[in-house]
Structures are given as structure tokens and as C-alpha cells.
Protein backbone atom coordinates (compact mmCIF):
# COMPACT_ATOMS: atom_id res chain seq x y z
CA UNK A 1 -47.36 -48.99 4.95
CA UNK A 2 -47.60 -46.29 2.40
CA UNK A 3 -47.71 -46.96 -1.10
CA UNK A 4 -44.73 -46.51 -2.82
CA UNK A 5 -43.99 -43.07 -4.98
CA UNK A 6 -42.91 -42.24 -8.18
CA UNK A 7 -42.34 -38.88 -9.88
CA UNK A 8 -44.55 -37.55 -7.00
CA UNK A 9 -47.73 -39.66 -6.94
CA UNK A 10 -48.37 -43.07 -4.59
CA UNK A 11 -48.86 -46.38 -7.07
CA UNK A 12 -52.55 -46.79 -5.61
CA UNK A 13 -53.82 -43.67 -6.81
CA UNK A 14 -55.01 -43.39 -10.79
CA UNK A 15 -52.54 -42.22 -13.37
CA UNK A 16 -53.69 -39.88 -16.24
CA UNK A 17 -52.25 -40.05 -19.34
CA UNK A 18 -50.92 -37.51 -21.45
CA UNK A 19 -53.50 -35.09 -22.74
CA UNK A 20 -52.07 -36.12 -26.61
CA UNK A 21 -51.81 -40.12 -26.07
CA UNK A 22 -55.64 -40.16 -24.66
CA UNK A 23 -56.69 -38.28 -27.09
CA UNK A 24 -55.30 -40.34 -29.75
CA UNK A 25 -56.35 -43.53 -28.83
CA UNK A 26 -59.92 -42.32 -27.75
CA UNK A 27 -60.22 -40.97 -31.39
CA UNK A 28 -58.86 -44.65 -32.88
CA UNK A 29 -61.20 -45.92 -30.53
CA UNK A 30 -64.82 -43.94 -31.40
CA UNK A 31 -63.91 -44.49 -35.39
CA UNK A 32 -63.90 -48.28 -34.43
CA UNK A 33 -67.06 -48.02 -32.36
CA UNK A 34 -68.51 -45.70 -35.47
CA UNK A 35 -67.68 -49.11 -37.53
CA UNK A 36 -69.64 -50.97 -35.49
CA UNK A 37 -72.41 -48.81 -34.77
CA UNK A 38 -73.18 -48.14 -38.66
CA UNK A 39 -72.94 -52.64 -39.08
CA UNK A 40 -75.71 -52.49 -37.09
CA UNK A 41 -77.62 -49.07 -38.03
CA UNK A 42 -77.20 -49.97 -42.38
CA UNK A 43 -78.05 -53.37 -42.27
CA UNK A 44 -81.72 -53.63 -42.92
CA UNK A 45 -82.03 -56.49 -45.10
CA UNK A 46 -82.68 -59.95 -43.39
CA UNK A 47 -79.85 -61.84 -42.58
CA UNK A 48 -78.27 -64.56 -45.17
CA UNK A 49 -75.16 -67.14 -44.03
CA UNK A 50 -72.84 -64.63 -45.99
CA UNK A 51 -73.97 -61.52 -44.59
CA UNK A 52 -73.76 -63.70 -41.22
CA UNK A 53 -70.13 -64.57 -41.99
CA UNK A 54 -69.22 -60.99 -43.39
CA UNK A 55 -70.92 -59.64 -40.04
CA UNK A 56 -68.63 -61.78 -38.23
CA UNK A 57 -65.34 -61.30 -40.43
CA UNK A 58 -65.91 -57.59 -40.02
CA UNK A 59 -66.46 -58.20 -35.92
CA UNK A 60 -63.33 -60.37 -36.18
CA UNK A 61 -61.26 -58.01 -37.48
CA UNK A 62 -62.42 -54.86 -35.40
CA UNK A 63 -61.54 -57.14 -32.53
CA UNK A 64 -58.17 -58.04 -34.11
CA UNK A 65 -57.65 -54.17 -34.81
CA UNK A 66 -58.47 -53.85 -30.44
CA UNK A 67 -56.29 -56.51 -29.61
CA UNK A 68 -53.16 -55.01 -31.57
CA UNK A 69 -53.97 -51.51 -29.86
CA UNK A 70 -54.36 -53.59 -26.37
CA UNK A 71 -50.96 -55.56 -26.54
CA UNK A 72 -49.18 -52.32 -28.03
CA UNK A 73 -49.87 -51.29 -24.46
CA UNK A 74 -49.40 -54.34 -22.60
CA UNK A 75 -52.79 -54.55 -21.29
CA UNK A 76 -54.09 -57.40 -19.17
CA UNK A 77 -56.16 -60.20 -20.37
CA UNK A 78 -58.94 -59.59 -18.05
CA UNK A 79 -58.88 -55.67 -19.35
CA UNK A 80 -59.40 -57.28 -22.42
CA UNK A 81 -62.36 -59.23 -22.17
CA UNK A 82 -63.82 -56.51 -20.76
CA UNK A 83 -63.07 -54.25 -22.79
CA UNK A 84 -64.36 -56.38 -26.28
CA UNK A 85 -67.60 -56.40 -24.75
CA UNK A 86 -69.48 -54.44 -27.11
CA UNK A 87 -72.02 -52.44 -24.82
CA UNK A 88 -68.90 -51.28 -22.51
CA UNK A 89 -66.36 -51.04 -24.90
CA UNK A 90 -65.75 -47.46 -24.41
CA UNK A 91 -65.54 -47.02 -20.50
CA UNK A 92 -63.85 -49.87 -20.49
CA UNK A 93 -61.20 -49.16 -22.89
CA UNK A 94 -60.64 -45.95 -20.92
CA UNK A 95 -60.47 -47.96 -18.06
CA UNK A 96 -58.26 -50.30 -18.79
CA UNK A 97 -55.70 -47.32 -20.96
CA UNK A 98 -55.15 -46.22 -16.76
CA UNK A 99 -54.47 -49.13 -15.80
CA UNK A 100 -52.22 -49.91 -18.74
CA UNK A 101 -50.12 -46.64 -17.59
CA UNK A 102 -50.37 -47.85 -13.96
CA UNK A 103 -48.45 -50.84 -14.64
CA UNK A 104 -46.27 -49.88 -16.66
CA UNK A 105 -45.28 -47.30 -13.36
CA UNK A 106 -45.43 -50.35 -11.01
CA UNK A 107 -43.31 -52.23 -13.80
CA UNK A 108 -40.43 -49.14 -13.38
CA UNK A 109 -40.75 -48.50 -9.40
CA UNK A 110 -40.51 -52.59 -9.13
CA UNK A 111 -40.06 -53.81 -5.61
CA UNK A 112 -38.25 -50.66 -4.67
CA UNK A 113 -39.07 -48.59 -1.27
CA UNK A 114 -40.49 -45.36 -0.99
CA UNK A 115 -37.84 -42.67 -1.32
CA UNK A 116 -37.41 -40.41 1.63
CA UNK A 117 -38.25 -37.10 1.42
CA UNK A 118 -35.66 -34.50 0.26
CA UNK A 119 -35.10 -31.39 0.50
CA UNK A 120 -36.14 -28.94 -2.88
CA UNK A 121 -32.47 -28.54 -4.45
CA UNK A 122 -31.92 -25.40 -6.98
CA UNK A 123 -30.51 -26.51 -10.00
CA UNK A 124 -26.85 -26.31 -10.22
CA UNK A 125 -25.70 -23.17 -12.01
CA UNK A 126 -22.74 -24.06 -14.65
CA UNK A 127 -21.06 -20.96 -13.91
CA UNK A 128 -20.89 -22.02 -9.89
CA UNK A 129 -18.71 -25.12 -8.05
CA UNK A 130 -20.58 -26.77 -5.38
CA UNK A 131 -18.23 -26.54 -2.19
CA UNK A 132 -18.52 -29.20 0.96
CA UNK A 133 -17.11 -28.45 4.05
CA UNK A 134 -17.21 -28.64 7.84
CA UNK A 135 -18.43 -25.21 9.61
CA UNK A 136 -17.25 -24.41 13.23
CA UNK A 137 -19.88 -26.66 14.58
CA UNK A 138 -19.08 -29.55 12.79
CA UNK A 139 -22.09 -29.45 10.46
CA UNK A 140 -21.87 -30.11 6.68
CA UNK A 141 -22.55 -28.06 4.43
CA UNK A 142 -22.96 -27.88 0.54
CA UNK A 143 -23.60 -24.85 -1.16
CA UNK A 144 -22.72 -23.30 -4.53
CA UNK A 145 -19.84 -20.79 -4.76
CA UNK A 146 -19.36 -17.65 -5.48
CA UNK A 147 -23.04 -16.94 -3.55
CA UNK A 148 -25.04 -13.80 -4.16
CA UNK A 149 -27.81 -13.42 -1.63
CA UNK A 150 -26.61 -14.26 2.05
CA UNK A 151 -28.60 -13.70 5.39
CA UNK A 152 -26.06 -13.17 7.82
CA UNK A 153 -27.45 -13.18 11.25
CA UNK A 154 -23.57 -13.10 12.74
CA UNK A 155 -22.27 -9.70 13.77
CA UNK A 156 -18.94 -10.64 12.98
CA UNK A 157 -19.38 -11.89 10.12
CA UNK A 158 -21.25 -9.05 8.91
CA UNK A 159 -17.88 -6.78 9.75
CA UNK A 160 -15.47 -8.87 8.44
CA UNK A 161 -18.21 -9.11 4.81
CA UNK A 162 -17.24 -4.89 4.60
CA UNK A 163 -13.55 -5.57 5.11
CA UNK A 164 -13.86 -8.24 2.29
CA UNK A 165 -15.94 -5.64 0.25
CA UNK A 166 -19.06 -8.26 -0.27
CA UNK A 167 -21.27 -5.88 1.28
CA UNK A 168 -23.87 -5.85 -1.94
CA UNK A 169 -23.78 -9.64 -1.15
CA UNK A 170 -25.77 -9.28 1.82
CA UNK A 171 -29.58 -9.27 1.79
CA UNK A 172 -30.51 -9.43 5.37
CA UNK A 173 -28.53 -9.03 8.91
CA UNK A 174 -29.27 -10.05 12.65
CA UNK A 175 -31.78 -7.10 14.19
CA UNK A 176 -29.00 -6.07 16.83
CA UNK A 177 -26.23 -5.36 14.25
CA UNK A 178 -25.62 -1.74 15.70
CA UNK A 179 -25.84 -2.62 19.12
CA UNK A 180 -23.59 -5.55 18.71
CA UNK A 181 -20.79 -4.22 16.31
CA UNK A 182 -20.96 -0.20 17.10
CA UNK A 183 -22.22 2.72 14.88
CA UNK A 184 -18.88 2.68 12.45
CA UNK A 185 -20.58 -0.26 11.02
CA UNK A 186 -22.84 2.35 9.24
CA UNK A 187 -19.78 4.11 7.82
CA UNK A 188 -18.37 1.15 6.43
CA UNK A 189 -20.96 -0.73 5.28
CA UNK A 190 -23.53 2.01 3.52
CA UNK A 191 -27.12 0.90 3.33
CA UNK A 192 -27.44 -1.51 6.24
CA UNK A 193 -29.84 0.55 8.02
CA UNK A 194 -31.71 -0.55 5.36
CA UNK A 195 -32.10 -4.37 5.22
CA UNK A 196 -34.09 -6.50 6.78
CA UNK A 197 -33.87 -7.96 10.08
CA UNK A 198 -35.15 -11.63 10.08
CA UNK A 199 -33.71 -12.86 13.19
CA UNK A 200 -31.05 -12.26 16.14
CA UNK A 201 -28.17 -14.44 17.40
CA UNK A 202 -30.12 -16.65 18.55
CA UNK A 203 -34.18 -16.18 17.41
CA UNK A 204 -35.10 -16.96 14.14
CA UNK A 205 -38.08 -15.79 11.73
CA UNK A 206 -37.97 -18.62 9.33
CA UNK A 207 -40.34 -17.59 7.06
CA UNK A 208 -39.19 -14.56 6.17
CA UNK A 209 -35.34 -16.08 5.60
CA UNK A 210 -37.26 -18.41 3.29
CA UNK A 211 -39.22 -15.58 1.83
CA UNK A 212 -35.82 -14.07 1.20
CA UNK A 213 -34.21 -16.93 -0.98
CA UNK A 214 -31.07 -16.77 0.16
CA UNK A 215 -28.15 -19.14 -1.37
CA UNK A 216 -26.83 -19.14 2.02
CA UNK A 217 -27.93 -18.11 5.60
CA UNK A 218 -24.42 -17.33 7.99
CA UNK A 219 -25.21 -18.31 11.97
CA UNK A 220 -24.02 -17.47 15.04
CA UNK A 221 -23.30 -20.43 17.20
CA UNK A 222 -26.33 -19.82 19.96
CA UNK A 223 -28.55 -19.99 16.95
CA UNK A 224 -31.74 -21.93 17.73
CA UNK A 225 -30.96 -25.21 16.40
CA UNK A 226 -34.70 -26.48 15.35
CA UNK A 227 -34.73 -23.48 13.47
CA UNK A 228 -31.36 -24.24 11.34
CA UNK A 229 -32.70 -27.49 10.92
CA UNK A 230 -35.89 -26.06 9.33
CA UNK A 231 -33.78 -23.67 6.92
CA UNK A 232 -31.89 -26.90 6.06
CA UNK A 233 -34.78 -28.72 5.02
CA UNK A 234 -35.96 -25.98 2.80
CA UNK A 235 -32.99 -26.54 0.79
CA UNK A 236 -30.89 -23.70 1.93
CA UNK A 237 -27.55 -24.45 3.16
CA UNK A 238 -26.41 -22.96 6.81
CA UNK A 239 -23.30 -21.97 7.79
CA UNK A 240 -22.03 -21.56 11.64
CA UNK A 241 -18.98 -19.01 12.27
CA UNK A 242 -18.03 -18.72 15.86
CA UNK A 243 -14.42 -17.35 15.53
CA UNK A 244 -13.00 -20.26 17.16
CA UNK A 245 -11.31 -23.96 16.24
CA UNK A 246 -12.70 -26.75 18.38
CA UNK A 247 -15.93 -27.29 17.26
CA UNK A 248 -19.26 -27.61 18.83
CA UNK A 249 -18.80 -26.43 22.95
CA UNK A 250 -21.72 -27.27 25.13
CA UNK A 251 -22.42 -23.35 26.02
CA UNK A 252 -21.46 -21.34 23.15
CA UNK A 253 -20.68 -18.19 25.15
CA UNK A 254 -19.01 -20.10 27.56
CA UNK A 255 -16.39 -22.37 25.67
CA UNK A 256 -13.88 -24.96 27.55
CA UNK A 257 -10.45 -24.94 25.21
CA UNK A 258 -7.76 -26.58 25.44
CA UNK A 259 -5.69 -24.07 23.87
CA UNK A 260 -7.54 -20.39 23.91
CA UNK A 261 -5.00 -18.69 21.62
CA UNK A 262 -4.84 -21.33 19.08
CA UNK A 263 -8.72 -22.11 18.76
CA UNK A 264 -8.90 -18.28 18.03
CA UNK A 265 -6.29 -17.51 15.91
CA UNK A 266 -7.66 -20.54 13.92
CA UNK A 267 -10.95 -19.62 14.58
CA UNK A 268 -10.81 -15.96 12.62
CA UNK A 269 -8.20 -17.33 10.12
CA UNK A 270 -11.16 -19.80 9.01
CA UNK A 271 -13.91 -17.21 9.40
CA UNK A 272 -11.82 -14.53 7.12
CA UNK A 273 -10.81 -17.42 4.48
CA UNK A 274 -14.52 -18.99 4.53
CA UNK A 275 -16.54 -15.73 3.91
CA UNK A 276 -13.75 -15.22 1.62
CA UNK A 277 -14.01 -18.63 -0.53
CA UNK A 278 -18.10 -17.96 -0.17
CA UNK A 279 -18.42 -14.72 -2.14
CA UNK A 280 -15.72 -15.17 -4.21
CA UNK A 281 -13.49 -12.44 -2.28
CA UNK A 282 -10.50 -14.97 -1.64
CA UNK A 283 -7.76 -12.84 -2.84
CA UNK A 284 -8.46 -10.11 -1.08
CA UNK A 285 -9.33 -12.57 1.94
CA UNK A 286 -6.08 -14.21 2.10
CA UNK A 287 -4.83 -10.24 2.19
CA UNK A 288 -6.52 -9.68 5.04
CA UNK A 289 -5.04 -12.27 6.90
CA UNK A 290 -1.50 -11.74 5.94
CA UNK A 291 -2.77 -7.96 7.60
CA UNK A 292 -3.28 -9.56 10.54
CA UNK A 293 0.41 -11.48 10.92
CA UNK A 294 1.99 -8.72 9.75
CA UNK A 295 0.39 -6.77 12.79
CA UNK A 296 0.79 -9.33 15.08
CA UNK A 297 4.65 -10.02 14.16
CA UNK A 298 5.18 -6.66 15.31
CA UNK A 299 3.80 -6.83 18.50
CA UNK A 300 6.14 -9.84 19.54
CA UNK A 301 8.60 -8.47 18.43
CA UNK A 302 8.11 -5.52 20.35
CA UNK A 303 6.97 -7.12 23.83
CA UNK A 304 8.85 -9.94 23.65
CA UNK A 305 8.62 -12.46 26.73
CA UNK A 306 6.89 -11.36 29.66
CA UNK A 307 6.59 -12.99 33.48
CA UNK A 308 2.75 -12.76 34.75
CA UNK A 309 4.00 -11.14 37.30
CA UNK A 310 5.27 -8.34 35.96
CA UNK A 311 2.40 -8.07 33.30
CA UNK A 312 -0.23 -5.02 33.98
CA UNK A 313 -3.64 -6.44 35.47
CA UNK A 314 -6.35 -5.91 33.29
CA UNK A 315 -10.24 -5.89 34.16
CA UNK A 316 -13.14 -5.50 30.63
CA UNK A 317 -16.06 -4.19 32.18
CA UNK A 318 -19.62 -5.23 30.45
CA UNK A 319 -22.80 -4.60 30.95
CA UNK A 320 -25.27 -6.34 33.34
CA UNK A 321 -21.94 -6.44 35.57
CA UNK A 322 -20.95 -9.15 33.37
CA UNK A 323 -17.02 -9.76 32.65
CA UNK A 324 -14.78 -11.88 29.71
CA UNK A 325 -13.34 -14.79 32.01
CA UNK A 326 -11.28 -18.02 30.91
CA UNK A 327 -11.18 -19.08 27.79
CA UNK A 328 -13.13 -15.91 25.91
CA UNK A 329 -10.49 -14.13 23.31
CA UNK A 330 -9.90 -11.02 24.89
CA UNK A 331 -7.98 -13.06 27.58
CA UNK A 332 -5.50 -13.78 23.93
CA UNK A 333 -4.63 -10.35 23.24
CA UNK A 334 -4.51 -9.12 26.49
CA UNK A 335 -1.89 -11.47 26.78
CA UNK A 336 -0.14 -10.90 23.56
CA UNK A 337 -0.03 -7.03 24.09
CA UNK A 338 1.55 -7.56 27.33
CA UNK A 339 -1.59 -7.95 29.74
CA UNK A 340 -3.20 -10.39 31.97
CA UNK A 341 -7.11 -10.65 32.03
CA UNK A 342 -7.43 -10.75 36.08
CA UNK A 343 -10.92 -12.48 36.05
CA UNK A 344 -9.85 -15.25 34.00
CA UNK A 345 -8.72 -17.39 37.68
CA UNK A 346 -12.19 -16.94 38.86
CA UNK A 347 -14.57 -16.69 36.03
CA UNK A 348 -15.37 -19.23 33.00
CA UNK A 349 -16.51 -17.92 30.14
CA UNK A 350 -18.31 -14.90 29.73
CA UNK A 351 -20.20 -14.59 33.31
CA UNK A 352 -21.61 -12.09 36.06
CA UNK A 353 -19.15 -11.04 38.66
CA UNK A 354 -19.39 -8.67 41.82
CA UNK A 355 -18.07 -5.62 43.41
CA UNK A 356 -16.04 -7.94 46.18
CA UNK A 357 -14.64 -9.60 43.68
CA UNK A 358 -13.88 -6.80 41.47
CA UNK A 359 -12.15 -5.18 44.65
CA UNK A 360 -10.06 -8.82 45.46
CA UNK A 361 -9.03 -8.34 42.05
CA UNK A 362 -7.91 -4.55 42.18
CA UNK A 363 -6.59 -4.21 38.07
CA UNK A 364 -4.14 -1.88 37.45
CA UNK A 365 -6.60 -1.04 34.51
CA UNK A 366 -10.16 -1.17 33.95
CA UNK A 367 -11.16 -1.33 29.95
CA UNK A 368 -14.44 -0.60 28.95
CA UNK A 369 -15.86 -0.81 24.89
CA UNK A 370 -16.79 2.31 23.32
CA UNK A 371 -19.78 0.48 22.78
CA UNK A 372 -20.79 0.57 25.99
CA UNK A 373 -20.17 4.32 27.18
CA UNK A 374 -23.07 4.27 29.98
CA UNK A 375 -21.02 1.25 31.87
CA UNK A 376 -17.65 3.54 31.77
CA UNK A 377 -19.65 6.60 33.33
CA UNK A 378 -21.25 4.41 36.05
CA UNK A 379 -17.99 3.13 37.23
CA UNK A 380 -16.52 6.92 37.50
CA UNK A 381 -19.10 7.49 39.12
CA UNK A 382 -19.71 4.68 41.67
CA UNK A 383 -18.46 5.84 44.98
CA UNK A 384 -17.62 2.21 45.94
CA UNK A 385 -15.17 2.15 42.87
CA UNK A 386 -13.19 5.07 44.35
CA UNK A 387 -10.69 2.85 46.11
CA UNK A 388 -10.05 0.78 43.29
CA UNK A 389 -6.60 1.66 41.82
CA UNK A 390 -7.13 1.74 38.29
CA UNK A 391 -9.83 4.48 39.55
CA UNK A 392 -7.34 6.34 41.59
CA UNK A 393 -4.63 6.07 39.19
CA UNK A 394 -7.02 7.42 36.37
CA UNK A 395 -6.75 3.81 34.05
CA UNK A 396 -10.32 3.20 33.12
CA UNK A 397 -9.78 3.20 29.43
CA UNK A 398 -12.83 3.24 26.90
CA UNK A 399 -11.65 0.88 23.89
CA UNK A 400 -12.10 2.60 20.88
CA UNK A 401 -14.13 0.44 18.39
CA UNK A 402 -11.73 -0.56 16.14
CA UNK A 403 -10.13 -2.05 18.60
CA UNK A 404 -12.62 -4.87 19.71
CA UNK A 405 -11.49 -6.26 22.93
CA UNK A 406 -13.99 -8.98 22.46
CA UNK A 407 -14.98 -12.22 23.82
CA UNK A 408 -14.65 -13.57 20.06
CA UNK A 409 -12.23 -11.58 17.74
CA UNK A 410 -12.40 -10.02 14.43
CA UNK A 411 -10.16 -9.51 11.92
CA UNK A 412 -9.43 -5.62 13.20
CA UNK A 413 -9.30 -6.85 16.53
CA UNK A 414 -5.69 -8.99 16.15
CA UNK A 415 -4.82 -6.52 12.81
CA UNK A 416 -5.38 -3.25 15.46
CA UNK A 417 -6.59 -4.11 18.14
CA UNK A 418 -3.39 -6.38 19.89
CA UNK A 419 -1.53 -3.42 18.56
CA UNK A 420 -3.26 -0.86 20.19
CA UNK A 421 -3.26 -2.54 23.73
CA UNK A 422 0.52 -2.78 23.73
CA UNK A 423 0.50 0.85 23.21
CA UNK A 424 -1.95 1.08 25.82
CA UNK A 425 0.52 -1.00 28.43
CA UNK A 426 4.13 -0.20 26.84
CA UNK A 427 3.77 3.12 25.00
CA UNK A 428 7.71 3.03 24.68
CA UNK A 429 7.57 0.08 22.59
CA UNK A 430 4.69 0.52 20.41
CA UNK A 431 4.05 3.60 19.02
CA UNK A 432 1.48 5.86 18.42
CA UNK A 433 2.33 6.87 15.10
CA UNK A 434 2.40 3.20 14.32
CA UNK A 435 -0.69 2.50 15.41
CA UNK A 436 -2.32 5.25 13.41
CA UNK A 437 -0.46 3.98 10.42
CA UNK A 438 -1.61 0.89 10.58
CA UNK A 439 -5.16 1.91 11.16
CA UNK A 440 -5.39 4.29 8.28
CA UNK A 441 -3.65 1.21 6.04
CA UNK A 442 -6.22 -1.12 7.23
CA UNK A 443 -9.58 0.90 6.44
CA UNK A 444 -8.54 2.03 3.30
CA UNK A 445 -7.30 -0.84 2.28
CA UNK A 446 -10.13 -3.17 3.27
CA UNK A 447 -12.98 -1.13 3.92
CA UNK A 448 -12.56 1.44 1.31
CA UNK A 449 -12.93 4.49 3.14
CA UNK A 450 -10.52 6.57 5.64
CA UNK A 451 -10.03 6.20 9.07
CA UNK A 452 -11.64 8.36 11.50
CA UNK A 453 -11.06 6.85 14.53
CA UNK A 454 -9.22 8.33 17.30
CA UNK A 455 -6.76 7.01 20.09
């Protein structure tokens, strides 16, 4: 069993006091041995019963003088004895002093058990509120609001930061930032090229997030969970953002829901609102949002109710011949804008698929991310993709980036993005000219810069 701790040291080891209290009493305590020394040292003449008796007075009272110092400070009677001995008196004053201050610590800890092991906490800033809540994982978290350094090693979440205008907020980003959002991000968020990179998704470099002293590190939900858990016990508080309600799936990129559209429009509403409440941004957070409503109001109004059957059939080429199946958000606002994802029957999640099943399929439209030009050229120019008929029928669409037909959304994706893909399917009901207008509104308003995208 280990010996039980207080204010950092086990009981069993030796206390030292303060530099000022040992000093003090080690001074009382050579003036009383420089009594005794100069009894013995002056005394030349031979000994008489009253010299005897002042001898002893004078040894009486020195010892009186100890005991008083001894009990001021609660020391044992053994120490005691000891200690009055005359030819130890010194090292065993000393001695005795740390064990004086060793009881009196095993008098405060008492019978009490060792105190686990806790995480180094900053001291709480009186100009901050600590805020508890549950992250899309269902982890707690505690951290103190508004934050200024955050390590955000979500792509998203790095995005939706610039619409919110937090951007000097964020210290550090995942390595794959323009690979994973697109090069706009540069645009709208000046100076990223220029932070560090102390992770991906999913790989960690805990030291250097540690090194970085971050009041808050934002995670994607295939983060390595051993190293959250380290980041957590190093005091810093970690916070999980998939886009989606539901909480914690068993494969992050491939999530089972029970309601797709709800879990996402939850999902980003919490995501936008959280990033929002963390860097003080709310206001303009909750504007955001009411963006995004007001966007996607006018698409149902527009589309209105639409049988499957008579929906257009939609296949998002990736890369790796990988596809959004069931379940992933793009399947939402295909939907919404009038669409039907055509893998979604066959595929779960986000998961390779073939050319035979492509060809069962046969979409009416193939939509590819801007992101990914090189797999739009390979499938004009696959020969086998010839007979497809969105290939004959010239309907392989690159998405432009601000569009973000995505297998989680952000904000831009149901503020433009829904909106643009019922132009896309139903030109006659959504607008160009609407869509532009809405574009231009969003980037100015929440980026701060114009809009230079094209359709």
C-alpha cells in the first residue's frame, strides 16, 4: 500500500521545515546550548552545595525553557528524553523539530486515503464561465468560455470557425486541411498555410498539442481515442464534432441512424451553435443558422412533394471508387433538392462500389466534388462509362465547392448547397440568379470577403 499524500509528498518520507521556523528555533536552541557550554567552561572553582544547587537550578530551568519550546510543538515524550540529553541535544532537537512537523501532517491527513491523481487544472480566469456539456460522442466536457487558443484537427469545424470569423482563435489545424476542405479555404481563412499541423483526423502528435497549450483541442470523431484520453489527462479539455445527433456510432464513417435528416440537421445546428458558444461568436452563430432555414425554407417551398419515382437518380463519385451510401448526409439534400442518392439501397455508409454496380444503377446524373477533378476526368474518359446515361446525356456535374455534397454537412452545404442542387435538377423552380444571390449574401456576410465562385 502506498503511503498516503499530502500537498505532494508520501507521510513516510521526512518533512523540512520552513527555511525561517528552523532557523529560529536552531538559533533559540545554540544560545541555550551556549548557556550550558559556558556553566561548564567558567566554573573553575571547586564545587560547594550552593554552587551544586545553582548548577542544578540553572540546568533545571534550561530544561524547563526546552520543555516549553518542545510542547509549543507538540513533540513526543520519547523526542524529549532524547533530546535533554546533554551530549545529543542538538541532533536531536533537529531530529525530533521533523518529526514534530511530520505529525502534525499525519495529525491533518488523519485516516484519510490517498487522493487519486488529477489532472493539472489552469486556474479559473474571473473574466471566463466554465461551460459543461455533452459533445457528439457523448463525452463530457468542461472548459472555460470564451477560449482563445484552439487546435482544431476537424475540417469542418475549421470552415465553419471562418464563417463565424474566429479564425485568429485557431492555433493549429489537422495536416490535410486543403485536401479535405478545398483551396477556397485559403481565401477565407488568411494565414492557415501557416499553422501548424499536429495531427490528422484520426493520428495524433500529442506532444506537440501539449506543447501548444491550447484551452481546447476540437476532434473529429475517428480520432484515436488513447490519444484524446492522453490530452484529457493533461488537463486540456476535448471536444468531438461529427455533424450529426445520435451520439457515439460504432464506425464513424459508417453511421446506422434512425433518422438521417434529423441527426444532421441537428448535427450542424449543434456544431454551428457550439463553436459559436466556444469563442464567444454566438450572435453571429445563431445568424448563421437562421441563414441556413431561411435557405432551406425556400427550397421546399419551391420543390414541394416529390414521388421517388419521379425524382432524378443521382450517383457522387469519390475517389478510390468509393461512393456516399445510406445514412451519409449527402443522401439529405439530395433528397431535399429533389434527388435520390441511387447507391443508398446497396451501400452503407461511405463504402467501395464497382463498375457492375455502377452500371445496375445507371443515374440520370453523376456528381463529382470540385475537389476531386482527377476522378471527373477519369470517368469521361473511361470507355466502359460510355454507355452509362448520365455519360451519354452529358450529366456528370463537378460540384462547385461551396456547395459540399458531403458525407457530413457544413453550414454552406444546407445554406447553398441544397439550393444549388435544386437548380441543378429543377432549374425552372430555383433560379440562378437566386442562387448567386444567396451566395454572394452568404460570404460576405459570414466570411467577410466576396464571392468568387462560379455555377
Amino acid at each position: 500500500m502506498h503511503a498516503p499524500m499530502r500537498y505532494g509528498r508520501a507521510l513516510s518520507q521526512p518533512y523540512t521545515l520552513p527555511f525561517a521556523r528552523t532557523t529560529t528555533l536552531h538559533n533559540v536552541i545554540q544560545r541555550k546550548e551556549a548557556t550550558m557550554s559556558d556553566t561548564h567552561t567558567h566554573t573553575t572553582a571547586p564545587r560547594t552545595d550552593d554552587a551544586t544547587n545553582a548548577q542544578a537550578d540553572t540546568s533545571s530551568n534550561t530544561e524547563r525553557a526546552y520543555e516549553a519550546l518542545f510542547s509549543r510543538n507538540n513533540v513526543s515524550a520519547a523526542t524529549r528524553s532524547h533530546a535533554l540529553t546533554r551530549r545529543n541535544f542538538l541532533g536531536a532537537t533537529l531530529a525530533g523539530l521533523s518529526v514534530v512537523s511530520l505529525g502534525a501532517l499525519a495529525g491533518c491527513a488523519g485516516n484519510k486515503p490517498a487522493p487519486s491523481k488529477e489532472p493539472e487544472k489552469k486556474a479559473a480566469d474571473p473574466k471566463k464561465t466554465t461551460w459543461e456539456f455533452t459533445d457528439q460522442i457523448d463525452q463530457k466536457v468542461s472548459v472555460q468560455i470564451p477560449v482563445e487558443r484552439m487546435v482544431v484537427l476537424q475540417h469542418h469545424s475549421i470552415d465553419i470557425l471562418a464563417q463565424l470569423g474566429a479564425q485568429k482563435k485557431v492555433i493549429a489545424v489537422e495536416k490535410n486541411w486543403e485536401k479535405d476542405l478545398g483551396d477556397y479555404i485559403k481565401d477565407v481563412f488568411p494565414g492557415i498555410a501557416s499553422l501548424p499541423n499536429p495531427g490528422s483526423l484520426s493520428d495524433w502528435n500529442v506532444e506537440t498539442i501539449a506543447s501548444l497549450k491550447p484551452d481546447v483541442v476540437i476532434a473529429a470523431s475517428q480520432a484515436n481515442p488513447k490519444a484524446m484520453k492522453q490530452i484529457r489527462d493533461l488537463g486540456i479539455p476535448v471536444c468531438v464534432v461529427s455533424l450529426r445527433a445520435e451520439g457515439k456510432q460504432q464506425e464513424a464513417q459508417n453511421p446506422r441512424l434512425s433518422n438521417a435528416d434529423t441527426a444532421y440537421t441537428n448535427g450542424c445546428k449543434w456544431a454551428v451553435e457550439t463553436l459559436g458558444k466556444l469563442t464567444g461568436t454566438s450572435d453571429k452563430a445563431n445568424l448563421l443558422w437562421k441563414f441556413c432555414k431561411e435557405s432551406r425554407d425556400q427550397v421546399e417551398r419551391a420543390i414541394g412533394s416529390i414521388d421517388d419515382a419521379k425524382r432524378t437518380k443521382v450517383f457522387v463519385a469519390c475517389p478510390d471508387n468509393k461512393t456516399y451510401g445510406n445514412d451519409k448526409y449527402v443522401g439529405c439534400q439530395l433528397l431535399r433538392a429533389g434527388a435520390i442518392n441511387v447507391a443508398a439501397k446497396d451501400i452503407q455508409g461511405y463504402k467501395p462500389y464497382t463498375f457492375e454496380m455502377l452500371a445496375k444503377w445507371d443515374p440520370d446524373m453523376i456528381i463529382v466534388q470540385d475537389r476531386y477533378k482527377s476522378v471527373y476526368d477519369a470517368i469521361l474518359a473511361s470507355k466502359p462509362h460510355q454507355q452509362l446515361k448520365a455519360v451519354k446525356n452529358k450529366k456528370v456535374v463537378l460540384a462547385p465547392y461551396w456547395t459540399k455534397p458531403w458525407g457530413n454537412p457544413d453550414a454552406d452545404s444546407i445554406a447553398l448547397g441544397e439550393l444549388w442542387l435544386a437548380h441543378i435538377f429543377y432549374p425552372e423552380k430555383i433560379s440562378k440568379d437566386l442562387v448567386l444571390e444567396r451566395a454572394k449574401a452568404f460570404y460576405k456576410t459570414f466570411y467577410g470577403t466576396d464571392f468568387k465562385g462560379t455555377m
